[in-house]
C-alpha atoms as a PDB file:
ATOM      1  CA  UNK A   1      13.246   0.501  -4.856  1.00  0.00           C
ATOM      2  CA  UNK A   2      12.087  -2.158  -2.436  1.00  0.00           C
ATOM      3  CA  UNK A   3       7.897  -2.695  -2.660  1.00  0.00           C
ATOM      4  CA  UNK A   4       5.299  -4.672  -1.334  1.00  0.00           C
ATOM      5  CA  UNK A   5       5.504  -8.593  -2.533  1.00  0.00           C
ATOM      6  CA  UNK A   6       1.466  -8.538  -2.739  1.00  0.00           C
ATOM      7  CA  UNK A   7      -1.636  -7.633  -0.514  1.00  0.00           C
ATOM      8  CA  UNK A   8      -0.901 -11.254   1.142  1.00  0.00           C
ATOM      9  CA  UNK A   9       2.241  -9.550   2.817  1.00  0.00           C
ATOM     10  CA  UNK A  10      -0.568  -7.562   5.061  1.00  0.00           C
ATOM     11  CA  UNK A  11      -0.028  -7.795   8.701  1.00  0.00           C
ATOM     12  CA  UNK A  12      -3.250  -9.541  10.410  1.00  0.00           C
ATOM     13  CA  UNK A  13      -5.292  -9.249  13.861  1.00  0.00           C
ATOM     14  CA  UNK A  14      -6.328 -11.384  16.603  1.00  0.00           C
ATOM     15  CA  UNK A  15      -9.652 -12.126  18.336  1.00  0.00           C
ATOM     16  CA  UNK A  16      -9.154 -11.904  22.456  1.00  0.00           C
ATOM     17  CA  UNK A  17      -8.447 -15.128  24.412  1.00  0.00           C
ATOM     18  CA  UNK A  18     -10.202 -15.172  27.648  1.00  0.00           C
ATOM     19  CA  UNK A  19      -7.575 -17.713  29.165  1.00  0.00           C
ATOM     20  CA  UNK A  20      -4.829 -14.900  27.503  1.00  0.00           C
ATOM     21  CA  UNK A  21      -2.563 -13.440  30.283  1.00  0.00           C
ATOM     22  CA  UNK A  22      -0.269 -10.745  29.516  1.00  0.00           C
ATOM     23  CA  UNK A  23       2.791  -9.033  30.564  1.00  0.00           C
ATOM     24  CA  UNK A  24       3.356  -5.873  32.835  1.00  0.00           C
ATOM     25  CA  UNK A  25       6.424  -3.290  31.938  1.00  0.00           C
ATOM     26  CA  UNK A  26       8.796  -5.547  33.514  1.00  0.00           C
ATOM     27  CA  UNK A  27       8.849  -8.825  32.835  1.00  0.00           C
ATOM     28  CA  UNK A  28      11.357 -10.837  30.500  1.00  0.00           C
ATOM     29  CA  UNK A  29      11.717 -12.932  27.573  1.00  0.00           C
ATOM     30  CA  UNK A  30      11.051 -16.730  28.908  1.00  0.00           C
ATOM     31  CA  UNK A  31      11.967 -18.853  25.043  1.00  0.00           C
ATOM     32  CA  UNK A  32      14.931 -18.833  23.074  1.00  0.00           C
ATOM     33  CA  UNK A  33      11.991 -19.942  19.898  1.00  0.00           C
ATOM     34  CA  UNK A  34       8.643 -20.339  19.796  1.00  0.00           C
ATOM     35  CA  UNK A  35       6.294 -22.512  17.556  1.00  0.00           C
ATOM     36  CA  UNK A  36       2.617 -20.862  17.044  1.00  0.00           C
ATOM     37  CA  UNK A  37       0.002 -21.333  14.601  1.00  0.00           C
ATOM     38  CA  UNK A  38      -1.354 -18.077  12.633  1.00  0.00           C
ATOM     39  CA  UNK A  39      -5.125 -19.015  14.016  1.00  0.00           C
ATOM     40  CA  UNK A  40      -7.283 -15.675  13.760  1.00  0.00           C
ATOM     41  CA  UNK A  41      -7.617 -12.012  12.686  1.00  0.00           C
ATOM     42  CA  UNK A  42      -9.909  -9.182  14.216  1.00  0.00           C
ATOM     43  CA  UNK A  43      -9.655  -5.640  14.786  1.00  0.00           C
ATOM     44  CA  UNK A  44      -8.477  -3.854  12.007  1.00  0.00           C
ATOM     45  CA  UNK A  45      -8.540  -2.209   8.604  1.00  0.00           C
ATOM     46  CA  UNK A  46      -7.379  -2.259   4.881  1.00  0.00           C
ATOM     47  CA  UNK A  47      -4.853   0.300   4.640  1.00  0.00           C
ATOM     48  CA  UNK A  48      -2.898   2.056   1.188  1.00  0.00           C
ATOM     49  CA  UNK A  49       0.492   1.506   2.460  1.00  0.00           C
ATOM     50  CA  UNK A  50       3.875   1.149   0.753  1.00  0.00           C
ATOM     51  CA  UNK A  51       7.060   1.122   1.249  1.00  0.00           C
ATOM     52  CA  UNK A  52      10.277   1.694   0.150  1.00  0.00           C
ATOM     53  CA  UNK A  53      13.597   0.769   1.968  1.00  0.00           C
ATOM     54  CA  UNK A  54      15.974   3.169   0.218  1.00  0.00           C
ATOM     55  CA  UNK A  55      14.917   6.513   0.762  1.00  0.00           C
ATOM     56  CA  UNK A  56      15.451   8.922   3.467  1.00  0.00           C
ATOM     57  CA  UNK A  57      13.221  10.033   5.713  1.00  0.00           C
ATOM     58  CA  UNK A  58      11.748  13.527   4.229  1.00  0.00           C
ATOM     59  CA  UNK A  59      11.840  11.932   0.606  1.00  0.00           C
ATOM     60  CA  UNK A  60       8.724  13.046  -1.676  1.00  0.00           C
ATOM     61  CA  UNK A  61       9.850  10.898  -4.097  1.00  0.00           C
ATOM     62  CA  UNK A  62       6.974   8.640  -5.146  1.00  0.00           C
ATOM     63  CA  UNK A  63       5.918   4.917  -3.878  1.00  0.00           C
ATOM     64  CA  UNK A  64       3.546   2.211  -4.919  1.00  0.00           C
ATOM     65  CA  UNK A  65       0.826   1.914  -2.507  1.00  0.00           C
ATOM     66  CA  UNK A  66      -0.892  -1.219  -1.838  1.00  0.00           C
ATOM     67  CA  UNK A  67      -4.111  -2.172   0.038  1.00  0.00           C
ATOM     68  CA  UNK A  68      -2.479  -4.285   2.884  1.00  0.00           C
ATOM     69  CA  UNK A  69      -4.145  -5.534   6.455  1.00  0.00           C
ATOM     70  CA  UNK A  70      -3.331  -2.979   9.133  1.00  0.00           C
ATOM     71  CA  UNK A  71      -4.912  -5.546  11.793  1.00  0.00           C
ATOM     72  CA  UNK A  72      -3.048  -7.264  14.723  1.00  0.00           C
ATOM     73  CA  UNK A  73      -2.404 -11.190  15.204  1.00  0.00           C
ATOM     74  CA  UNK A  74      -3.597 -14.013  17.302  1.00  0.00           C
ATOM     75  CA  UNK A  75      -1.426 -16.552  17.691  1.00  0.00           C
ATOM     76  CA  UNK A  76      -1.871 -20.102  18.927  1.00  0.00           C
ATOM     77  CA  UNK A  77       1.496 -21.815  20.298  1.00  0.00           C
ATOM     78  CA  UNK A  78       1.880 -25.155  19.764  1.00  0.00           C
ATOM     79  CA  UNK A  79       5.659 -25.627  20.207  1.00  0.00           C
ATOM     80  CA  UNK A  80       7.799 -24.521  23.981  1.00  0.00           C
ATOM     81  CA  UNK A  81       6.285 -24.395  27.243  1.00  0.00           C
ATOM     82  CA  UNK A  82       3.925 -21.717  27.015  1.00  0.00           C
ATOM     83  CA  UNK A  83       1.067 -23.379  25.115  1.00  0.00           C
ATOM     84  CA  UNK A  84      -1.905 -21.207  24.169  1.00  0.00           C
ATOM     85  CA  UNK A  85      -3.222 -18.376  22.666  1.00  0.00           C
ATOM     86  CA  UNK A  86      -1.204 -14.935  22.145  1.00  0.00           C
ATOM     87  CA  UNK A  87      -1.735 -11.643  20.178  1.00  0.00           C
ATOM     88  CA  UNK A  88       0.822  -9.824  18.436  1.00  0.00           C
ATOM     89  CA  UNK A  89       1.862  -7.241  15.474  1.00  0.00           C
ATOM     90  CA  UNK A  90       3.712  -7.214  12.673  1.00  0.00           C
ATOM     91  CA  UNK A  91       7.481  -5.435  11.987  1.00  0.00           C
ATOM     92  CA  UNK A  92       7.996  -6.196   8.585  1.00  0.00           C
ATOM     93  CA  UNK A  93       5.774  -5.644   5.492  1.00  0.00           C
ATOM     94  CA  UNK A  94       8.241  -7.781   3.272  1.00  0.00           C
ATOM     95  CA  UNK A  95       7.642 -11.041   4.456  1.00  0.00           C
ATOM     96  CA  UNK A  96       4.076 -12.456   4.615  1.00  0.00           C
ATOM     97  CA  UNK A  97       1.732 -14.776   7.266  1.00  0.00           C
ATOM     98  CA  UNK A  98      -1.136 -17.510   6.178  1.00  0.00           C
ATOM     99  CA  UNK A  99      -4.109 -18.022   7.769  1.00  0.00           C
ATOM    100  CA  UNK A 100      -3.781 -21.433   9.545  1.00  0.00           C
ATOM    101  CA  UNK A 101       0.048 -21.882   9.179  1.00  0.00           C
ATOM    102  CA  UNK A 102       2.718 -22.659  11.245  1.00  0.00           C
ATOM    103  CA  UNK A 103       5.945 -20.808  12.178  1.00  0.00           C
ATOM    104  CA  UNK A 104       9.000 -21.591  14.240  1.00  0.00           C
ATOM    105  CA  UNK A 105      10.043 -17.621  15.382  1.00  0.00           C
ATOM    106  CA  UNK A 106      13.160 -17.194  17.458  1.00  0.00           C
ATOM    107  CA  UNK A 107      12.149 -14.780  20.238  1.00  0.00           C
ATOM    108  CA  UNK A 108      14.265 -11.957  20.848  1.00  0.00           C
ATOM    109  CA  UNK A 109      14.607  -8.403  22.126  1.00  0.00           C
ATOM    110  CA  UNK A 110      12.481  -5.677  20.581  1.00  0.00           C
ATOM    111  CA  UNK A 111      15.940  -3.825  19.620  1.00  0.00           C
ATOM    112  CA  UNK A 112      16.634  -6.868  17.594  1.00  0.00           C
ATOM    113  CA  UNK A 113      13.475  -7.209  15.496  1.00  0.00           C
ATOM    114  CA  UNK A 114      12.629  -6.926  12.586  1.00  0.00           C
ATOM    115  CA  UNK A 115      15.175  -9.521  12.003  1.00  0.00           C
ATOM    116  CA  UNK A 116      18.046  -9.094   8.951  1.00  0.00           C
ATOM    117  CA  UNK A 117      16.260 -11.670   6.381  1.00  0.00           C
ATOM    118  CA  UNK A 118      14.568  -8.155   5.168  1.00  0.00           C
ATOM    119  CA  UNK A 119      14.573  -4.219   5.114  1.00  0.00           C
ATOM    120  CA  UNK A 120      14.252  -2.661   7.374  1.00  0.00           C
ATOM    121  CA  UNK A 121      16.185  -5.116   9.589  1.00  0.00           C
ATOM    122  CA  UNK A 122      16.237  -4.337  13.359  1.00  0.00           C
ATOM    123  CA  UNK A 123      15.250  -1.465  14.890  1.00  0.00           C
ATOM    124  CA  UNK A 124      17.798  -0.968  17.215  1.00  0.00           C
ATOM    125  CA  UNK A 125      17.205   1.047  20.908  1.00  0.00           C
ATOM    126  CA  UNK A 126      16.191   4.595  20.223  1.00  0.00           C
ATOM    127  CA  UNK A 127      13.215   3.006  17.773  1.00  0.00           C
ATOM    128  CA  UNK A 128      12.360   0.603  20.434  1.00  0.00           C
ATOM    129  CA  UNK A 129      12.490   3.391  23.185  1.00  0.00           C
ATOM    130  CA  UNK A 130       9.349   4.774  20.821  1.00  0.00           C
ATOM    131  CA  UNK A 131       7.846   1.580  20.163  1.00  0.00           C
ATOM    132  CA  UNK A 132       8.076   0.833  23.819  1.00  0.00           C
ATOM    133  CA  UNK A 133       6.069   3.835  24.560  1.00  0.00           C
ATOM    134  CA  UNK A 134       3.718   3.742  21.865  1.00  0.00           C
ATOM    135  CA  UNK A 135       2.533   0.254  23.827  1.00  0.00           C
ATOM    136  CA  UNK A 136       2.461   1.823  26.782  1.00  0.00           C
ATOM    137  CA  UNK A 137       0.102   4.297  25.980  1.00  0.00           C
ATOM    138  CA  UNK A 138      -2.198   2.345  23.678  1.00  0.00           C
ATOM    139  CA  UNK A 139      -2.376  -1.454  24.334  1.00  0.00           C
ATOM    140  CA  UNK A 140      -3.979  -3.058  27.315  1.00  0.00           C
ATOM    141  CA  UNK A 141      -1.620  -5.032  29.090  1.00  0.00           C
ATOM    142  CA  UNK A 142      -4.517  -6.901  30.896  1.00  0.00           C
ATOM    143  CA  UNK A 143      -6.141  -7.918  27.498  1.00  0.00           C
ATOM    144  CA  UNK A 144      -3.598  -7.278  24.819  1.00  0.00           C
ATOM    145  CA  UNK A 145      -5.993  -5.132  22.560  1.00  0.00           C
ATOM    146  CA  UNK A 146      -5.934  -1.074  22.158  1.00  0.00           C
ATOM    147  CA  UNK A 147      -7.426   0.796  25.293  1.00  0.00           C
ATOM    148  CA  UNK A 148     -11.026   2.448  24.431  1.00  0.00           C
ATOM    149  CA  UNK A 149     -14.127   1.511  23.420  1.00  0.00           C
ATOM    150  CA  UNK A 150     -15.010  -1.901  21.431  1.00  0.00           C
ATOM    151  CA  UNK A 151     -16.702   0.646  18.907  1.00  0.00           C
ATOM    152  CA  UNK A 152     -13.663   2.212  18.362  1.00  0.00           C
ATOM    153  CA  UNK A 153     -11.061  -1.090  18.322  1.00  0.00           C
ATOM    154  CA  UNK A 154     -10.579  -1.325  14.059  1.00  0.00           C
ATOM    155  CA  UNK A 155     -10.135   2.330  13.315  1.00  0.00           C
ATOM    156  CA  UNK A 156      -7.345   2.377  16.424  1.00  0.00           C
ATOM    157  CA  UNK A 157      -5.876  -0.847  16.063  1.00  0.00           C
ATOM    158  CA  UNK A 158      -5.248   0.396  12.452  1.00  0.00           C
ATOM    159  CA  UNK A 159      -3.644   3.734  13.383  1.00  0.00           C
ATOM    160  CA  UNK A 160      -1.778   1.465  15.741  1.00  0.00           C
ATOM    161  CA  UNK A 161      -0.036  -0.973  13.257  1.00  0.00           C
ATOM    162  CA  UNK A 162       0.503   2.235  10.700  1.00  0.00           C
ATOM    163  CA  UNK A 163       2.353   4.103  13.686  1.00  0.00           C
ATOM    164  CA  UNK A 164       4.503   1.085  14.678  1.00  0.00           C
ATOM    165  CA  UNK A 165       4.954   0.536  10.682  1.00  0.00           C
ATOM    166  CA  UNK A 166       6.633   4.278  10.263  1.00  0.00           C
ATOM    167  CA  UNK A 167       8.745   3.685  13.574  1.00  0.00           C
ATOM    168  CA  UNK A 168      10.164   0.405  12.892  1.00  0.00           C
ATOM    169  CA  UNK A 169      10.589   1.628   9.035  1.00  0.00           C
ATOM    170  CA  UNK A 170      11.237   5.037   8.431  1.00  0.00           C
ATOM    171  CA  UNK A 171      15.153   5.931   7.678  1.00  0.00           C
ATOM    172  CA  UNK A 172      14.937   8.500  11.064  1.00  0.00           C
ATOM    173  CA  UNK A 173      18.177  10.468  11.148  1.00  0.00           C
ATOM    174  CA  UNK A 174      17.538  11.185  14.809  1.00  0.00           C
ATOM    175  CA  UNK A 175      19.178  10.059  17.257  1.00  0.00           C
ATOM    176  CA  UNK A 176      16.941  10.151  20.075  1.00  0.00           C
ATOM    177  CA  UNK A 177      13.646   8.674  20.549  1.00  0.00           C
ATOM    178  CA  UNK A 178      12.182  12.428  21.408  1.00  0.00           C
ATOM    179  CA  UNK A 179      13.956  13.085  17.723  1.00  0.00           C
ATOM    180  CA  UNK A 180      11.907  10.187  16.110  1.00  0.00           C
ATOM    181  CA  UNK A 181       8.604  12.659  17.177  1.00  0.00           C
ATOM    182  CA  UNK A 182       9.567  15.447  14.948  1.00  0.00           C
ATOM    183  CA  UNK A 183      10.608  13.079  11.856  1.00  0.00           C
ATOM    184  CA  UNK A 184       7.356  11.071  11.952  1.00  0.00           C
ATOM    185  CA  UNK A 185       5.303  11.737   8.564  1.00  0.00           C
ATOM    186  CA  UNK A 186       2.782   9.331   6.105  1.00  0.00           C
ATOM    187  CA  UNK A 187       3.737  11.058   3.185  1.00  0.00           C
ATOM    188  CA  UNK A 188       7.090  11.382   2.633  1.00  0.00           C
ATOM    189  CA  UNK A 189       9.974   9.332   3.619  1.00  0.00           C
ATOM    190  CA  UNK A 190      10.285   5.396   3.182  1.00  0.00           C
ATOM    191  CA  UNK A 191       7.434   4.051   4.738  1.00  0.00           C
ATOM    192  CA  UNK A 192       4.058   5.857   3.181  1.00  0.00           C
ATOM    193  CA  UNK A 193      -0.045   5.205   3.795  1.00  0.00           C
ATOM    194  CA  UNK A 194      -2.802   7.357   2.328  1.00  0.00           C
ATOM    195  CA  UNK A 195      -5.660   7.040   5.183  1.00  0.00           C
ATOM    196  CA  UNK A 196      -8.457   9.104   6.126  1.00  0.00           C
ATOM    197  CA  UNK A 197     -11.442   8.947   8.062  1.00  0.00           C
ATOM    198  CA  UNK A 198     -11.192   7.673  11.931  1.00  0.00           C
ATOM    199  CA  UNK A 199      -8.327   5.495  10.753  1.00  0.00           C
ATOM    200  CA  UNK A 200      -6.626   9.261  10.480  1.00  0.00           C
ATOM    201  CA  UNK A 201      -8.086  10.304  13.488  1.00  0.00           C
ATOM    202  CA  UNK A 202      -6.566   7.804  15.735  1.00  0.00           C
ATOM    203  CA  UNK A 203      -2.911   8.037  13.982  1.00  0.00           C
ATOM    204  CA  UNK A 204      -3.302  12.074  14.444  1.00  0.00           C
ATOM    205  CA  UNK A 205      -3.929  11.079  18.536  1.00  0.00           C
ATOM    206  CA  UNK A 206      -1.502   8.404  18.467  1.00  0.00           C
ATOM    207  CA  UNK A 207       1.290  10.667  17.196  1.00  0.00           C
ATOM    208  CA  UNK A 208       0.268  13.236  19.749  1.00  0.00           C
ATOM    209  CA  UNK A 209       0.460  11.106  22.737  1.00  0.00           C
ATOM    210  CA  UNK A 210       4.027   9.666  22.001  1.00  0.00           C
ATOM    211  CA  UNK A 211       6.247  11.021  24.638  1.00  0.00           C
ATOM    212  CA  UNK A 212       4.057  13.537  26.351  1.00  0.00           C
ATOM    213  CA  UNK A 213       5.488  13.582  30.112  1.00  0.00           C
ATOM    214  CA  UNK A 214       7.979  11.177  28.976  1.00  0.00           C
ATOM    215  CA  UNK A 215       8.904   8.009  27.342  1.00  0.00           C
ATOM    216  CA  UNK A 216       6.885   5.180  29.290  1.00  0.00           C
ATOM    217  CA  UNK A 217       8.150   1.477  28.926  1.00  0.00           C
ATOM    218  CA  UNK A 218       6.676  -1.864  28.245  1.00  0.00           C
ATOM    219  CA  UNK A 219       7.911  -5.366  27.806  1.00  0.00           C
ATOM    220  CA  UNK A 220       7.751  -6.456  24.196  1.00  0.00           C
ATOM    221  CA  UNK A 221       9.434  -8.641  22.486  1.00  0.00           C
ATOM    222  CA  UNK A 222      10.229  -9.323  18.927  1.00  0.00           C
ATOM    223  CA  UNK A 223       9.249 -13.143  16.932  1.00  0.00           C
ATOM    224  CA  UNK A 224      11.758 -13.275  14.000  1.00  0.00           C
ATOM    225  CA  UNK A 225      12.092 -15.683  10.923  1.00  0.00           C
ATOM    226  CA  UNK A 226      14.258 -15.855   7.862  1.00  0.00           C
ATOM    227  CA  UNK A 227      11.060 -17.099   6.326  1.00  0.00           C
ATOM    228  CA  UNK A 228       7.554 -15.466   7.560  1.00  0.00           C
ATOM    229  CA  UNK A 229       6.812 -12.137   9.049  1.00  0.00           C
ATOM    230  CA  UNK A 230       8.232 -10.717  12.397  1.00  0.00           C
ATOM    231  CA  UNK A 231       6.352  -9.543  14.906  1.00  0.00           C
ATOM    232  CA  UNK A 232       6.262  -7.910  18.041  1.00  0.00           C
ATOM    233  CA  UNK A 233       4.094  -8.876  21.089  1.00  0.00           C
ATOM    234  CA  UNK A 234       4.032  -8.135  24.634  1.00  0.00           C
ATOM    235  CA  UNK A 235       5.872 -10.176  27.058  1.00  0.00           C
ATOM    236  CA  UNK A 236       4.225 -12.862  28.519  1.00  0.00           C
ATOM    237  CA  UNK A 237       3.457 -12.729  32.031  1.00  0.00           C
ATOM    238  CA  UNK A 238       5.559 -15.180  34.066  1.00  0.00           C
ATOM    239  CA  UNK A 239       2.382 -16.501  36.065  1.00  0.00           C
ATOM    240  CA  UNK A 240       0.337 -17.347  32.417  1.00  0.00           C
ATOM    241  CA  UNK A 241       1.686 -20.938  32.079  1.00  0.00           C
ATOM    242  CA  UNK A 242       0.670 -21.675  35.508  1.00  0.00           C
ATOM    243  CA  UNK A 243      -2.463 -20.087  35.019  1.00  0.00           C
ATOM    244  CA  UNK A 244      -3.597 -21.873  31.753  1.00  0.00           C
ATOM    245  CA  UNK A 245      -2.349 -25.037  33.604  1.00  0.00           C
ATOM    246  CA  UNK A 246      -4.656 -24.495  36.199  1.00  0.00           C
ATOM    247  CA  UNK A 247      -7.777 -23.683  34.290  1.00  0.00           C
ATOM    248  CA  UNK A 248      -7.510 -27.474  32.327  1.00  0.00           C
ATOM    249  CA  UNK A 249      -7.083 -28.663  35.772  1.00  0.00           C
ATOM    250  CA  UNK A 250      -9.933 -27.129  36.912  1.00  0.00           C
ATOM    251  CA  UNK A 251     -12.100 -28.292  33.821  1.00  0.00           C
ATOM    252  CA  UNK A 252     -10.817 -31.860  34.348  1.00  0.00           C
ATOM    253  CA  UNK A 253     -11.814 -32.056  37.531  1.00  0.00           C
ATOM    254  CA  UNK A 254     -15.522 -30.532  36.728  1.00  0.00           C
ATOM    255  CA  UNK A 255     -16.012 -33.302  34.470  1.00  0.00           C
ATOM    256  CA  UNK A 256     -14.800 -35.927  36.920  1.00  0.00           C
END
């Protein structure tokens, strides 16, 4: 039975960049690998999670829970042409992040993360068809946090790291992302979490909202390691380097 390390395996959030540009549903991966420094949390919430890689997707059998970080990351590259600030969330409980260090992550499609260094390994298309439209639906492309009210942002960024927790790894026997829907459960299977309150709330509207009128898309990518957490994030716009070029240019020139 495959559990939690420790609580220090919890996924973490980021604060929003201003200068932060991010991607539409079509753009592409940019970097082979990426350098970044782990350099904030926000949004989120303690979560009784646990996990374990072996059993099948409408197992009761039982699993250790753990109090682990449902939050989402912020990011600050420091290696690769894209310097700055990016957010992004975990794929892989296993594996763990610390505040203030740095990882080299190759960047790759979202079908390929997680990577193999760890269960659940990658998630292959028909997860990433679900994952794809779980970020359509709920993260703001324009801002990289969950749509709705600031009020609101802990409670739903939680639901939304537990939802893309039981898609990336649950042991689905479907075959189809519309399949996924219908195998999708917190209590049984190989990926568990014991929430409650508007943490539940949000998953309950999460869940409903996948594929209603259709699977939506959105550029994500995955950030793998044999050595620290994976994570996905949305595709960078192409126009954010120039952009964050622009704005020191700008300040420079102020200052002159």
């Amino acid at each position: 039975m495959g559990l939690f390390n420790s609580v220090e395996t919890a996924c973490a959030v980021g604060a929003v960049v201003a200068c932060s540009v991010f991607a539409g549903p079509f753009a592409s991966t940019a970097e082979a690998s990426l350098t970044a420094t782990l350099s904030a949390y926000s949004a989120g919430r303690y979560e009784q999670c646990g996990f374990s890689s072996a059993l099948a997707w409408d197992s009761t059998a039982s699993v250790d829970l753990f109090s682990i970080r449902a939050f989402q990351h912020t990011f600050t590259e420091t290696g690769g042409p894209a310097q700055g600030q990016f957010q992004s969330w975990c794929v892989e409980v296993f594996q763990g992040l610390d505040l203030g260090g740095t990882y080299t992550f190759d960047v790759v499609a979202a079908e390929a993360a997680p990577g193999a260094a760890v269960a659940p390994g990658p998630m292959g298309a028909v997860k990433a068809a679900a994952v794809r439209d779980l970020f359509a639906r709920w993260i703001n492309p324009a801002t990289g946090n969950v749509n709705g009210a600031i009020g609101d942002r802990d409670a739903k960024t939680s639901a939304f790291q537990l939802m893309l927790w039981e898609i990336s790894h649950e042991n689905f026997t479907a075959t189809t992302a519309q399949g996924i829907l219908a195998q999708l459960s917190l209590s049984s299977g190989a990926f568990r979490a014991s929430i409650s309150g508007a943490t539940a709330s949000w998953y309950d509207s999460i869940m409903q909202s996948l594929g209603v009128g259709g699977f939506q898309s959105s550029a994500i990518e995955g950030l793998t390691s044999a050595t620290a957490q994976d994570q996905l994030r949305l595709v960078p716009a192409p126009g954010s380097i120039a952009l964050l070029g622009l704005a020191g240019l700008l300040r420079t020139r102020r200052r002159r």
